[in-house]
PDB file of N, CA and C in Angstrom:
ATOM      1  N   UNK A   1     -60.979 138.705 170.925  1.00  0.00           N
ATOM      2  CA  UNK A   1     -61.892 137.574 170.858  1.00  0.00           C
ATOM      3  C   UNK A   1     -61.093 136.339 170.486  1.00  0.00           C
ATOM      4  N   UNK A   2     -61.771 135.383 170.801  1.00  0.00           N
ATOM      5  CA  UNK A   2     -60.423 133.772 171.341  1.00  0.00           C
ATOM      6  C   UNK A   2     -61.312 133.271 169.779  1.00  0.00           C
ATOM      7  N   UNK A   3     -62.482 133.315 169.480  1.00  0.00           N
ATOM      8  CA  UNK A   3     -63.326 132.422 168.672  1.00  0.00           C
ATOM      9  C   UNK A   3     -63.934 132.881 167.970  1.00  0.00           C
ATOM     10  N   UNK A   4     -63.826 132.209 166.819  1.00  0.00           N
ATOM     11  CA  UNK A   4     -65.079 133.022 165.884  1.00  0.00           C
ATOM     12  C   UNK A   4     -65.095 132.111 164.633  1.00  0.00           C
ATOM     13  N   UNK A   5     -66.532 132.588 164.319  1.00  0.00           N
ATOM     14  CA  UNK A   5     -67.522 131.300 163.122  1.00  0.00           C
ATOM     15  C   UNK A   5     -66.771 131.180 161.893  1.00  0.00           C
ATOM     16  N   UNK A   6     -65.780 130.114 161.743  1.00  0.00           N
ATOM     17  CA  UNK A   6     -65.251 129.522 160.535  1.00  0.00           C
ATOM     18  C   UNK A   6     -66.165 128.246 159.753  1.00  0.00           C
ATOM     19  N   UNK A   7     -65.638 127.884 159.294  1.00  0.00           N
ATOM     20  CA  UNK A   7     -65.857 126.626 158.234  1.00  0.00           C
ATOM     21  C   UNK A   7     -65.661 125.129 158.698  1.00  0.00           C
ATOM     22  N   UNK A   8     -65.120 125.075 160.042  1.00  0.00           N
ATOM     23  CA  UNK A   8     -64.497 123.897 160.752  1.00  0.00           C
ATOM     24  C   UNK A   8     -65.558 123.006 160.866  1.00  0.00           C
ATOM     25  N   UNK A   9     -65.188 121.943 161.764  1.00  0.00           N
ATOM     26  CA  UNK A   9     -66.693 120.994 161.975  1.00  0.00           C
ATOM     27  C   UNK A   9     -67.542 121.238 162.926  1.00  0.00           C
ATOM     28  N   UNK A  10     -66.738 121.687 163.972  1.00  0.00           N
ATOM     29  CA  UNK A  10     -67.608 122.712 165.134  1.00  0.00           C
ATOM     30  C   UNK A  10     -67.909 123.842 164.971  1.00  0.00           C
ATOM     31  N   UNK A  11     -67.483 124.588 163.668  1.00  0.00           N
ATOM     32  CA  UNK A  11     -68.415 125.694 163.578  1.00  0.00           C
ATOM     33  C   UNK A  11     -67.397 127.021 163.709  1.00  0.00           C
ATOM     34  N   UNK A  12     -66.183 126.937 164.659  1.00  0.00           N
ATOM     35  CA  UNK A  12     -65.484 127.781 165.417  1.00  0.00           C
ATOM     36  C   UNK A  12     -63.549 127.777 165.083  1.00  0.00           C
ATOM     37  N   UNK A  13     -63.235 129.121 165.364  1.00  0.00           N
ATOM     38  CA  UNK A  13     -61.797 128.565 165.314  1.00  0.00           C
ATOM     39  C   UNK A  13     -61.118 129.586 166.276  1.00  0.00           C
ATOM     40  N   UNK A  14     -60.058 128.595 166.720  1.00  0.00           N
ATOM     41  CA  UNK A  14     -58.861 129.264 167.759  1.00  0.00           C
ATOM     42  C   UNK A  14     -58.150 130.645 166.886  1.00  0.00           C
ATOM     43  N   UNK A  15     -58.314 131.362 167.475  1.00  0.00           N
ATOM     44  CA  UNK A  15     -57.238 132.953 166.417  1.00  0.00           C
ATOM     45  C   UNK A  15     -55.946 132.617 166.995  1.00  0.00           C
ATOM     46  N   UNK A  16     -55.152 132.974 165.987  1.00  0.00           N
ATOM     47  CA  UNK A  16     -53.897 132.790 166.030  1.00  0.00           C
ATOM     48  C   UNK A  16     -52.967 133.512 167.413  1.00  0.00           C
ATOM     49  N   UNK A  17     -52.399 132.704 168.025  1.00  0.00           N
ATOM     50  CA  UNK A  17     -51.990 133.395 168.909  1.00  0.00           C
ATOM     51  C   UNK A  17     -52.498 132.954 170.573  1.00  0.00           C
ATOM     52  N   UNK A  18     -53.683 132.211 170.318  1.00  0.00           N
ATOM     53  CA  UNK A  18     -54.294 131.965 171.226  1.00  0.00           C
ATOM     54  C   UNK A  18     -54.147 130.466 171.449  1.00  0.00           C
ATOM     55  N   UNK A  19     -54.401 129.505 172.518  1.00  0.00           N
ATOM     56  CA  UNK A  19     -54.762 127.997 172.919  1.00  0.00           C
ATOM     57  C   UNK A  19     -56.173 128.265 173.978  1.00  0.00           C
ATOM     58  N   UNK A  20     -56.939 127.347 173.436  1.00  0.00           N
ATOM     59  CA  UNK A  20     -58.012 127.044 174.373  1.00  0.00           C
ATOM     60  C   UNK A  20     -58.573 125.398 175.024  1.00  0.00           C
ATOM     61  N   UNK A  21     -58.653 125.371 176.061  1.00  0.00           N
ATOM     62  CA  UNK A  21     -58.767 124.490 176.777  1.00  0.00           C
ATOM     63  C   UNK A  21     -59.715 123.886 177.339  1.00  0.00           C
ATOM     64  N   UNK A  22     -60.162 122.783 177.882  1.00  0.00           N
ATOM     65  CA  UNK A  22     -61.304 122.130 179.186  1.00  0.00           C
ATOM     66  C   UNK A  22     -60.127 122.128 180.055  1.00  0.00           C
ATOM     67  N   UNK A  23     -60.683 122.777 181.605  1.00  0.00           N
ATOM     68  CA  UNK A  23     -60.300 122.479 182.322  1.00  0.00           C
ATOM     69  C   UNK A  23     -59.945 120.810 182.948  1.00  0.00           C
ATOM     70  N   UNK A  24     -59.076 120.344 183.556  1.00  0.00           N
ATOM     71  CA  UNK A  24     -58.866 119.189 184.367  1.00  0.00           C
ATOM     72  C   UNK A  24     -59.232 119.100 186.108  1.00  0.00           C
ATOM     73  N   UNK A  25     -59.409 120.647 186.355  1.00  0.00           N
ATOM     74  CA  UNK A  25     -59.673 120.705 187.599  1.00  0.00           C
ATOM     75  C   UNK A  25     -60.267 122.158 188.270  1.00  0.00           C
ATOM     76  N   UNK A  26     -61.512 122.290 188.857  1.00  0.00           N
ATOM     77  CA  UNK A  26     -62.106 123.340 189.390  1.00  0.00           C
ATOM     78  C   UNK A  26     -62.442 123.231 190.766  1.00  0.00           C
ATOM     79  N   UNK A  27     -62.766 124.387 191.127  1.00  0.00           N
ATOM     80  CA  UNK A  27     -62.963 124.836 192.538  1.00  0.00           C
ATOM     81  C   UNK A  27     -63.878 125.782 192.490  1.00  0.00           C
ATOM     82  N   UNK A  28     -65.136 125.517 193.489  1.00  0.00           N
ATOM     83  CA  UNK A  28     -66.277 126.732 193.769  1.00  0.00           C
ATOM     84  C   UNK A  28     -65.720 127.717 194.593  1.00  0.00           C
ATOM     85  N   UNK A  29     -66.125 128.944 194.382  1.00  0.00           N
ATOM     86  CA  UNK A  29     -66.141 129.481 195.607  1.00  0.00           C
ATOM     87  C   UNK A  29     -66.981 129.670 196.236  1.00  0.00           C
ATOM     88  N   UNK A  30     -67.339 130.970 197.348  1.00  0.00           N
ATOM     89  CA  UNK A  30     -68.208 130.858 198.271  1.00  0.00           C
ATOM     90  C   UNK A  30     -69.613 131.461 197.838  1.00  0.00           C
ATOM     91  N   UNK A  31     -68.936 131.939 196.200  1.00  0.00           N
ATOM     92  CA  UNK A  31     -70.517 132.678 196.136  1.00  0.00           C
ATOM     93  C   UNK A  31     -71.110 131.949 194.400  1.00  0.00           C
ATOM     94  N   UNK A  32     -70.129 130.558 195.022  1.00  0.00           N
ATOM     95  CA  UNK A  32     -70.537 129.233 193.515  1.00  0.00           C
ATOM     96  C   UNK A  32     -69.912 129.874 192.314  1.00  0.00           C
ATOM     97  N   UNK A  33     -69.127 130.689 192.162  1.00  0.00           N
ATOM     98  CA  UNK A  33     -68.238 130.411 190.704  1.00  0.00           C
ATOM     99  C   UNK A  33     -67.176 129.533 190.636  1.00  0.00           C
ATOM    100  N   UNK A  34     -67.429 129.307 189.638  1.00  0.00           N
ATOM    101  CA  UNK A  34     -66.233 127.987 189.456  1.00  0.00           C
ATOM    102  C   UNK A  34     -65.023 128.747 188.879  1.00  0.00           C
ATOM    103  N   UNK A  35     -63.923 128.531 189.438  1.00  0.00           N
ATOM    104  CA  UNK A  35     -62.396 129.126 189.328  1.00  0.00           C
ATOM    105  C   UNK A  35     -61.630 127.975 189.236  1.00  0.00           C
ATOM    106  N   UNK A  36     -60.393 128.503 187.766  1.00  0.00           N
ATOM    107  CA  UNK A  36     -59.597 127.131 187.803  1.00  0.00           C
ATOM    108  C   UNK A  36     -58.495 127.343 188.463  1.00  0.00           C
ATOM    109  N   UNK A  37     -58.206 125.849 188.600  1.00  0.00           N
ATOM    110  CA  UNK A  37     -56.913 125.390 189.800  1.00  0.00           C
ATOM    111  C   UNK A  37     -56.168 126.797 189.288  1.00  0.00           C
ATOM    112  N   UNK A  38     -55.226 127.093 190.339  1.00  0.00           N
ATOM    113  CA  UNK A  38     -53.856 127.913 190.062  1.00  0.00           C
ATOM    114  C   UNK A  38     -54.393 129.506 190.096  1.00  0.00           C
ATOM    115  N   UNK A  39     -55.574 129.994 190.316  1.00  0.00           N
ATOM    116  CA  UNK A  39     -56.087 130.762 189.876  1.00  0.00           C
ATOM    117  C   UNK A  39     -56.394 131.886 191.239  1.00  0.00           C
ATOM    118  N   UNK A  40     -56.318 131.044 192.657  1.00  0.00           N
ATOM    119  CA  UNK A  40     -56.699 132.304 193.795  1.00  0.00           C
ATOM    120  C   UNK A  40     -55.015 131.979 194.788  1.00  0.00           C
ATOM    121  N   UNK A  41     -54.122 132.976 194.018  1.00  0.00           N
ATOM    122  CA  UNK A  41     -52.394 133.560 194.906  1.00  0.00           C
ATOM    123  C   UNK A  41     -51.716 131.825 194.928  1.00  0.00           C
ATOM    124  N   UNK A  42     -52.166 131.669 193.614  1.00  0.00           N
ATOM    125  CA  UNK A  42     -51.488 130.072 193.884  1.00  0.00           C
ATOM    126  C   UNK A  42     -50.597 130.284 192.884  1.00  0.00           C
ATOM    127  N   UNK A  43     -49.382 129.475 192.692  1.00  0.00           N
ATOM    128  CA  UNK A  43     -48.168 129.333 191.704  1.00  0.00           C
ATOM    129  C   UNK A  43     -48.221 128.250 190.276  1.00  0.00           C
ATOM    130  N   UNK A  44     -49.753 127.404 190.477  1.00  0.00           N
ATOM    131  CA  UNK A  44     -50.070 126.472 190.305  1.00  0.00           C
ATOM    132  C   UNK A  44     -50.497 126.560 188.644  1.00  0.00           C
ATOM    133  N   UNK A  45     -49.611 125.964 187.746  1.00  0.00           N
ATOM    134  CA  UNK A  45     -49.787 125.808 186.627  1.00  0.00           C
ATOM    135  C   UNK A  45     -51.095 125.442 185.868  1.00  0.00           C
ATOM    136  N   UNK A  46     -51.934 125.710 184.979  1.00  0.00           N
ATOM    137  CA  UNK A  46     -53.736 125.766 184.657  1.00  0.00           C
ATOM    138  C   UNK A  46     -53.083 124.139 183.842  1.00  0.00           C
ATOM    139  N   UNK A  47     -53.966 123.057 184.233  1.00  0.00           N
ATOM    140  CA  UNK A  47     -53.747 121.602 183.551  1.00  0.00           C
ATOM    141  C   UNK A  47     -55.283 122.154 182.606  1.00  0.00           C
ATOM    142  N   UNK A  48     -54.858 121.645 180.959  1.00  0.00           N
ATOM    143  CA  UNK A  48     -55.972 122.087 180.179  1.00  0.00           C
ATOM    144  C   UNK A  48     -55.945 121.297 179.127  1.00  0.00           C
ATOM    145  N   UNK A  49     -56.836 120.456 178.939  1.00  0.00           N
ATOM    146  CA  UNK A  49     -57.440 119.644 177.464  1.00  0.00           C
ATOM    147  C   UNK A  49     -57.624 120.647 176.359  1.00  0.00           C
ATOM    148  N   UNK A  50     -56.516 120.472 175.725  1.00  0.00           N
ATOM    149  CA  UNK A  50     -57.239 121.359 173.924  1.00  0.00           C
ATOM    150  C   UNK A  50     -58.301 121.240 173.508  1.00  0.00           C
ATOM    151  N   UNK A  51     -59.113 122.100 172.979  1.00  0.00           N
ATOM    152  CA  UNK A  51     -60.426 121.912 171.902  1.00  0.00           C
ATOM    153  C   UNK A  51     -60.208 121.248 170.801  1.00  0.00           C
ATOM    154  N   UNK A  52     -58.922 121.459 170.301  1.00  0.00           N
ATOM    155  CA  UNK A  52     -59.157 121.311 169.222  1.00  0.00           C
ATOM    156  C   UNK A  52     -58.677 119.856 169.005  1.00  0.00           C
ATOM    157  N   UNK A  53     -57.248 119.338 169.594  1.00  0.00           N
ATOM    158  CA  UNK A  53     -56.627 118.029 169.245  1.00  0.00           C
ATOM    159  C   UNK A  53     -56.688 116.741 170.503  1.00  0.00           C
ATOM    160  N   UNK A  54     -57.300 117.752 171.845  1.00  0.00           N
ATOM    161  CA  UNK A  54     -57.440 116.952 172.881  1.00  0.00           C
ATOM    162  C   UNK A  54     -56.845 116.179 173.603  1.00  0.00           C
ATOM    163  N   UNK A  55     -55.548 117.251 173.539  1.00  0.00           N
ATOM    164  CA  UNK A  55     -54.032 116.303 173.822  1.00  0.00           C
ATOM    165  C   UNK A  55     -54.081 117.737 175.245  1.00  0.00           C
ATOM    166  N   UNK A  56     -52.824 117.248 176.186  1.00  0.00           N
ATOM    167  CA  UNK A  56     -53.058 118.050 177.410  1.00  0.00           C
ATOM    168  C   UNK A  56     -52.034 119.058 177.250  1.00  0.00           C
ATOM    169  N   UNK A  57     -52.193 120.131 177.815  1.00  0.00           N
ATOM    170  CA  UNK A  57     -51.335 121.343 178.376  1.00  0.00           C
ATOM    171  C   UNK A  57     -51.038 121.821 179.369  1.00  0.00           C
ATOM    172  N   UNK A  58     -49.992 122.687 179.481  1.00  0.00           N
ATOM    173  CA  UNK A  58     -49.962 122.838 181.262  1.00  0.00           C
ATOM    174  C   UNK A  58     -49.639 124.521 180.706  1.00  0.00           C
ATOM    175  N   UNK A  59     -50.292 125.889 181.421  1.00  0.00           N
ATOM    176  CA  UNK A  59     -50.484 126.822 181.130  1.00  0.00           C
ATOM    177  C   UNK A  59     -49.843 127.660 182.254  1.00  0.00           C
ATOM    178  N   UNK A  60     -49.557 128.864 181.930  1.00  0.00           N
ATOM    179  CA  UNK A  60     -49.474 129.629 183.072  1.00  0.00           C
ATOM    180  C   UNK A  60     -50.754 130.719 183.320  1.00  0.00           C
ATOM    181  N   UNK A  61     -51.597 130.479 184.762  1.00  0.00           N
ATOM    182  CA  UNK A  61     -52.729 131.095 184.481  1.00  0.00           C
ATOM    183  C   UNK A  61     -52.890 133.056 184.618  1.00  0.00           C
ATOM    184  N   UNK A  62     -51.614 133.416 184.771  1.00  0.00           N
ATOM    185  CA  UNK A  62     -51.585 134.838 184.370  1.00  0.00           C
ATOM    186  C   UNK A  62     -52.412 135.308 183.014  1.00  0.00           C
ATOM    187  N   UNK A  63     -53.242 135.869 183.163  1.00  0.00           N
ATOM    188  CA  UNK A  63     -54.295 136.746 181.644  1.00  0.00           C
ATOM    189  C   UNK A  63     -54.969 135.587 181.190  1.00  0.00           C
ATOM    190  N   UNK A  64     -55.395 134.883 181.950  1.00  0.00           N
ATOM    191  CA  UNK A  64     -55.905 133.558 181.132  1.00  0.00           C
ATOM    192  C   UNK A  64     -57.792 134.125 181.223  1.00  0.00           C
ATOM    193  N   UNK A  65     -58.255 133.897 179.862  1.00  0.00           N
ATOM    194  CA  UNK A  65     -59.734 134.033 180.100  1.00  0.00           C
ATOM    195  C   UNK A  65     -60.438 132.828 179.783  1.00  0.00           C
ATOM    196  N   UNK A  66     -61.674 132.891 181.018  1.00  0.00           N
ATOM    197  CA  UNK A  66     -62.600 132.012 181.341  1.00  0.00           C
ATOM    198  C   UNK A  66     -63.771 132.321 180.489  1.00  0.00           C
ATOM    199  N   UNK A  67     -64.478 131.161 179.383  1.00  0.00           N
ATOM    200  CA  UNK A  67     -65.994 131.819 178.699  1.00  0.00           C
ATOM    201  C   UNK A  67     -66.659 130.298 178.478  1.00  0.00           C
ATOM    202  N   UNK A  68     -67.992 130.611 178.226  1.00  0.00           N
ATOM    203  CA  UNK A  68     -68.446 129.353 177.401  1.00  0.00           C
ATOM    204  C   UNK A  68     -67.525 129.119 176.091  1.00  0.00           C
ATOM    205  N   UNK A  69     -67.204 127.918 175.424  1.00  0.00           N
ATOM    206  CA  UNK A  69     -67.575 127.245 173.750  1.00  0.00           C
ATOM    207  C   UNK A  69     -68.221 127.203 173.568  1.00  0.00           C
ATOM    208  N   UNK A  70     -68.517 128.257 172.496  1.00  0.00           N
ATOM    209  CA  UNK A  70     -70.105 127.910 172.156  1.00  0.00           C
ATOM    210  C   UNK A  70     -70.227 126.589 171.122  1.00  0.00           C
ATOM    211  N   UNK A  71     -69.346 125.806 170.901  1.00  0.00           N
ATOM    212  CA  UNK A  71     -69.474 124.646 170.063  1.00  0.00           C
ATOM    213  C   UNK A  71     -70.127 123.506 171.249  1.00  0.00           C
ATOM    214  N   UNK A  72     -69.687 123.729 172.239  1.00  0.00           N
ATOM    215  CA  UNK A  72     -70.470 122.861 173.407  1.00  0.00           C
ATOM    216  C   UNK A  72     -70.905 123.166 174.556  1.00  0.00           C
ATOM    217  N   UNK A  73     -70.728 124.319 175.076  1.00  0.00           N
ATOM    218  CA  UNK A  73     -71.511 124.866 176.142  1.00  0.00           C
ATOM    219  C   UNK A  73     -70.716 124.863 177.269  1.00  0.00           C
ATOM    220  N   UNK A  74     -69.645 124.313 176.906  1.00  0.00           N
ATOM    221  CA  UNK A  74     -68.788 124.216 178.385  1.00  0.00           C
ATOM    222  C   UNK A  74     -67.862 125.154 178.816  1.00  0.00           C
ATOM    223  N   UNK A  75     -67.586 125.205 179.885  1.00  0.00           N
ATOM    224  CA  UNK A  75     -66.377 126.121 180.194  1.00  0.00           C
ATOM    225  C   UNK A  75     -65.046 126.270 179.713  1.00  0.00           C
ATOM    226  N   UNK A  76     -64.312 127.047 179.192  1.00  0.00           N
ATOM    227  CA  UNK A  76     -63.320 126.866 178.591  1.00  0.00           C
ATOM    228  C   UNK A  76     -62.273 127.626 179.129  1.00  0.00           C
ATOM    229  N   UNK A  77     -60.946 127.369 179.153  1.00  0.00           N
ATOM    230  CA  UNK A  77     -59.996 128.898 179.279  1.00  0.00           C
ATOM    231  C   UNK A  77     -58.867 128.910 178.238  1.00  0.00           C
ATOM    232  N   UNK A  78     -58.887 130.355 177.690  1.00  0.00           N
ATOM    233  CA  UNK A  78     -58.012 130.697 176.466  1.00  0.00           C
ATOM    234  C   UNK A  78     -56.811 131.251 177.489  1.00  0.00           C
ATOM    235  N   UNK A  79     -55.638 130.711 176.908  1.00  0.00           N
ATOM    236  CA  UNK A  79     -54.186 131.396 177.063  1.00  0.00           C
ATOM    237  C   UNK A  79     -53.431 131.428 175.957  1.00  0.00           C
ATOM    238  N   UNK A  80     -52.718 133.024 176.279  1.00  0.00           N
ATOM    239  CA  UNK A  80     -51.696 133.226 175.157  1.00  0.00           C
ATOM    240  C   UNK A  80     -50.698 131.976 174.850  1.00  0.00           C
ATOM    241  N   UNK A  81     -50.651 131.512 173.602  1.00  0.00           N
ATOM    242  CA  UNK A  81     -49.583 130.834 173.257  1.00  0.00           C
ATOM    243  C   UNK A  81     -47.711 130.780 174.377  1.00  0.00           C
ATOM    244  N   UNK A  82     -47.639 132.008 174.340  1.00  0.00           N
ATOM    245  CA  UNK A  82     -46.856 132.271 175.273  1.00  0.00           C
ATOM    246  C   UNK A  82     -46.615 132.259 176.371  1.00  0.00           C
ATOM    247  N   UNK A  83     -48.060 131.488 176.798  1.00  0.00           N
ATOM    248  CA  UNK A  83     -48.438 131.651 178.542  1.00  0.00           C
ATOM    249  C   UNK A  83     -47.796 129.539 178.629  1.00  0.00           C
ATOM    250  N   UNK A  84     -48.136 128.728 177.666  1.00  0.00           N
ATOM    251  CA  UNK A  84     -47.865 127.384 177.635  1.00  0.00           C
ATOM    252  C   UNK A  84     -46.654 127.128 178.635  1.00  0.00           C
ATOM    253  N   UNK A  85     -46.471 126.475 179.021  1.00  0.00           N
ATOM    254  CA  UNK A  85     -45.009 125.923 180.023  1.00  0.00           C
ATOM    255  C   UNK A  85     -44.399 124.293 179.375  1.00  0.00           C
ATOM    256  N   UNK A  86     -45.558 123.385 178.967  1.00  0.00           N
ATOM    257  CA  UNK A  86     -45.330 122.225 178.612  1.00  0.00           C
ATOM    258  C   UNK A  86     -46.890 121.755 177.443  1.00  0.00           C
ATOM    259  N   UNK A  87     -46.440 120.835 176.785  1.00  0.00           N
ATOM    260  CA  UNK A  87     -47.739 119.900 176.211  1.00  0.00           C
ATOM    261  C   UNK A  87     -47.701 118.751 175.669  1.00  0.00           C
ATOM    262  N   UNK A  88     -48.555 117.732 175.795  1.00  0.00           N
ATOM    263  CA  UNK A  88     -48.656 116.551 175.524  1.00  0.00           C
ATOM    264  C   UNK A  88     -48.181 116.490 173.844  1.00  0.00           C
ATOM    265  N   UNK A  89     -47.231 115.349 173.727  1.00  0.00           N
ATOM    266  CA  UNK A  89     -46.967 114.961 172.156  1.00  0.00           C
ATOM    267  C   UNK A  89     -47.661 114.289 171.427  1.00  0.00           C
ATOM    268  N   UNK A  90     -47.966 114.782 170.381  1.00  0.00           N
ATOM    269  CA  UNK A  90     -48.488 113.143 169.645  1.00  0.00           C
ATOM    270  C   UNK A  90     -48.501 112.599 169.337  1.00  0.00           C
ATOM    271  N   UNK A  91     -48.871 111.112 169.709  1.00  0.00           N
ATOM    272  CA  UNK A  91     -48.381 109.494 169.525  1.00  0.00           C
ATOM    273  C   UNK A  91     -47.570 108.768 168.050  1.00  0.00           C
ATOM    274  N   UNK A  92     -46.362 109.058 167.682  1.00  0.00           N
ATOM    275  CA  UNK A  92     -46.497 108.635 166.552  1.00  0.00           C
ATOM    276  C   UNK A  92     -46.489 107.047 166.396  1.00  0.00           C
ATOM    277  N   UNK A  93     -47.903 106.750 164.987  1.00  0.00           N
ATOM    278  CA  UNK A  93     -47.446 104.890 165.619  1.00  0.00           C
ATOM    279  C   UNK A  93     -45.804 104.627 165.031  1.00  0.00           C
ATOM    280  N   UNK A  94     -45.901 103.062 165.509  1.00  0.00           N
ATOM    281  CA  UNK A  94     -44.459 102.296 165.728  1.00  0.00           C
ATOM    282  C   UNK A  94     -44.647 101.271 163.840  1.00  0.00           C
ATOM    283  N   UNK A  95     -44.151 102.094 162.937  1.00  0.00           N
ATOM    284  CA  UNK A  95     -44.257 100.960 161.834  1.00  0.00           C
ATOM    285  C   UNK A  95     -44.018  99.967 161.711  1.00  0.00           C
ATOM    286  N   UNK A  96     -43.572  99.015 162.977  1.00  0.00           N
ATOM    287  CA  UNK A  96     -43.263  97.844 162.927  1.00  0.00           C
ATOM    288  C   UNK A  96     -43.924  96.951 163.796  1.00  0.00           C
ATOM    289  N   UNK A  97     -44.318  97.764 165.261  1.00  0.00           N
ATOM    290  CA  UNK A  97     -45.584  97.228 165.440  1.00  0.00           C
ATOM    291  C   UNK A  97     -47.120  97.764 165.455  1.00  0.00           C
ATOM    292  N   UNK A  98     -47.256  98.435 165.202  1.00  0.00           N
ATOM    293  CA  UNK A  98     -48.440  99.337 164.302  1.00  0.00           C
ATOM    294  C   UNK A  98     -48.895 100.243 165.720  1.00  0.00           C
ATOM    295  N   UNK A  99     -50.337 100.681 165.889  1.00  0.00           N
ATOM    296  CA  UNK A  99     -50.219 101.450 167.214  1.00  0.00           C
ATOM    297  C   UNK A  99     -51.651 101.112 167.196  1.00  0.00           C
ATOM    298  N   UNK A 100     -51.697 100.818 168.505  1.00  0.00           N
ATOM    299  CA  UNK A 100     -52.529 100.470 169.785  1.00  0.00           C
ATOM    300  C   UNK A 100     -53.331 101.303 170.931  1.00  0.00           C
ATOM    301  N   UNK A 101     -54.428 101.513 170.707  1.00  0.00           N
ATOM    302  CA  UNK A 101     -55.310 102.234 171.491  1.00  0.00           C
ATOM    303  C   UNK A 101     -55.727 101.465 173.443  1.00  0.00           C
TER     304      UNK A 101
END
């Protein structure tokens, strides 16, 4: 199990070992499930928004599982830590000229 009821502000927490994501990009198929990019004999790395810090990832979608969040209802996909290839850094500001949104 990827989630389960902590103390957080959403209610939920990532288990160790795991990253979970919003997709950046889906595809129906023919009988309307939604499948993410990289996912039907493609080589194609899973692009994925964190839950938790909302900074981006790029995944490998081997063992990757697809479920609701139940903190928002949306689709999500968990990959092993180990499955990651790359991820967005975070911004540190500039103390001299402060940082800018």
């Amino acid at each position: 199990m990827w989630a389960m009821k902590s103390g957080q502000d959403n209610g939920y927490k990532i288990m160790s070992g795991w990253r979970v994501g919003h997709l950046l990009e889906e595809s129906a198929t023919r009988s309307g499930l939604l499948v993410p990019a990289g996912s039907e004999k493609s080589n194609d790395a899973l692009a994925l928004v964190d839950v938790d810090s909302g900074l981006q990832f790029w995944a490998v979608p081997t063992g990757a599982w697809r479920f609701l969040w139940p903190a928002t209802g949306e689709v999500v996909v968990a990959v092993r830590e180990s499955q990651i290839i790359a991820e967005q850094e975070t911004e540190e500001p500039d103390s001299e000229n402060g940082h800018y949104l």
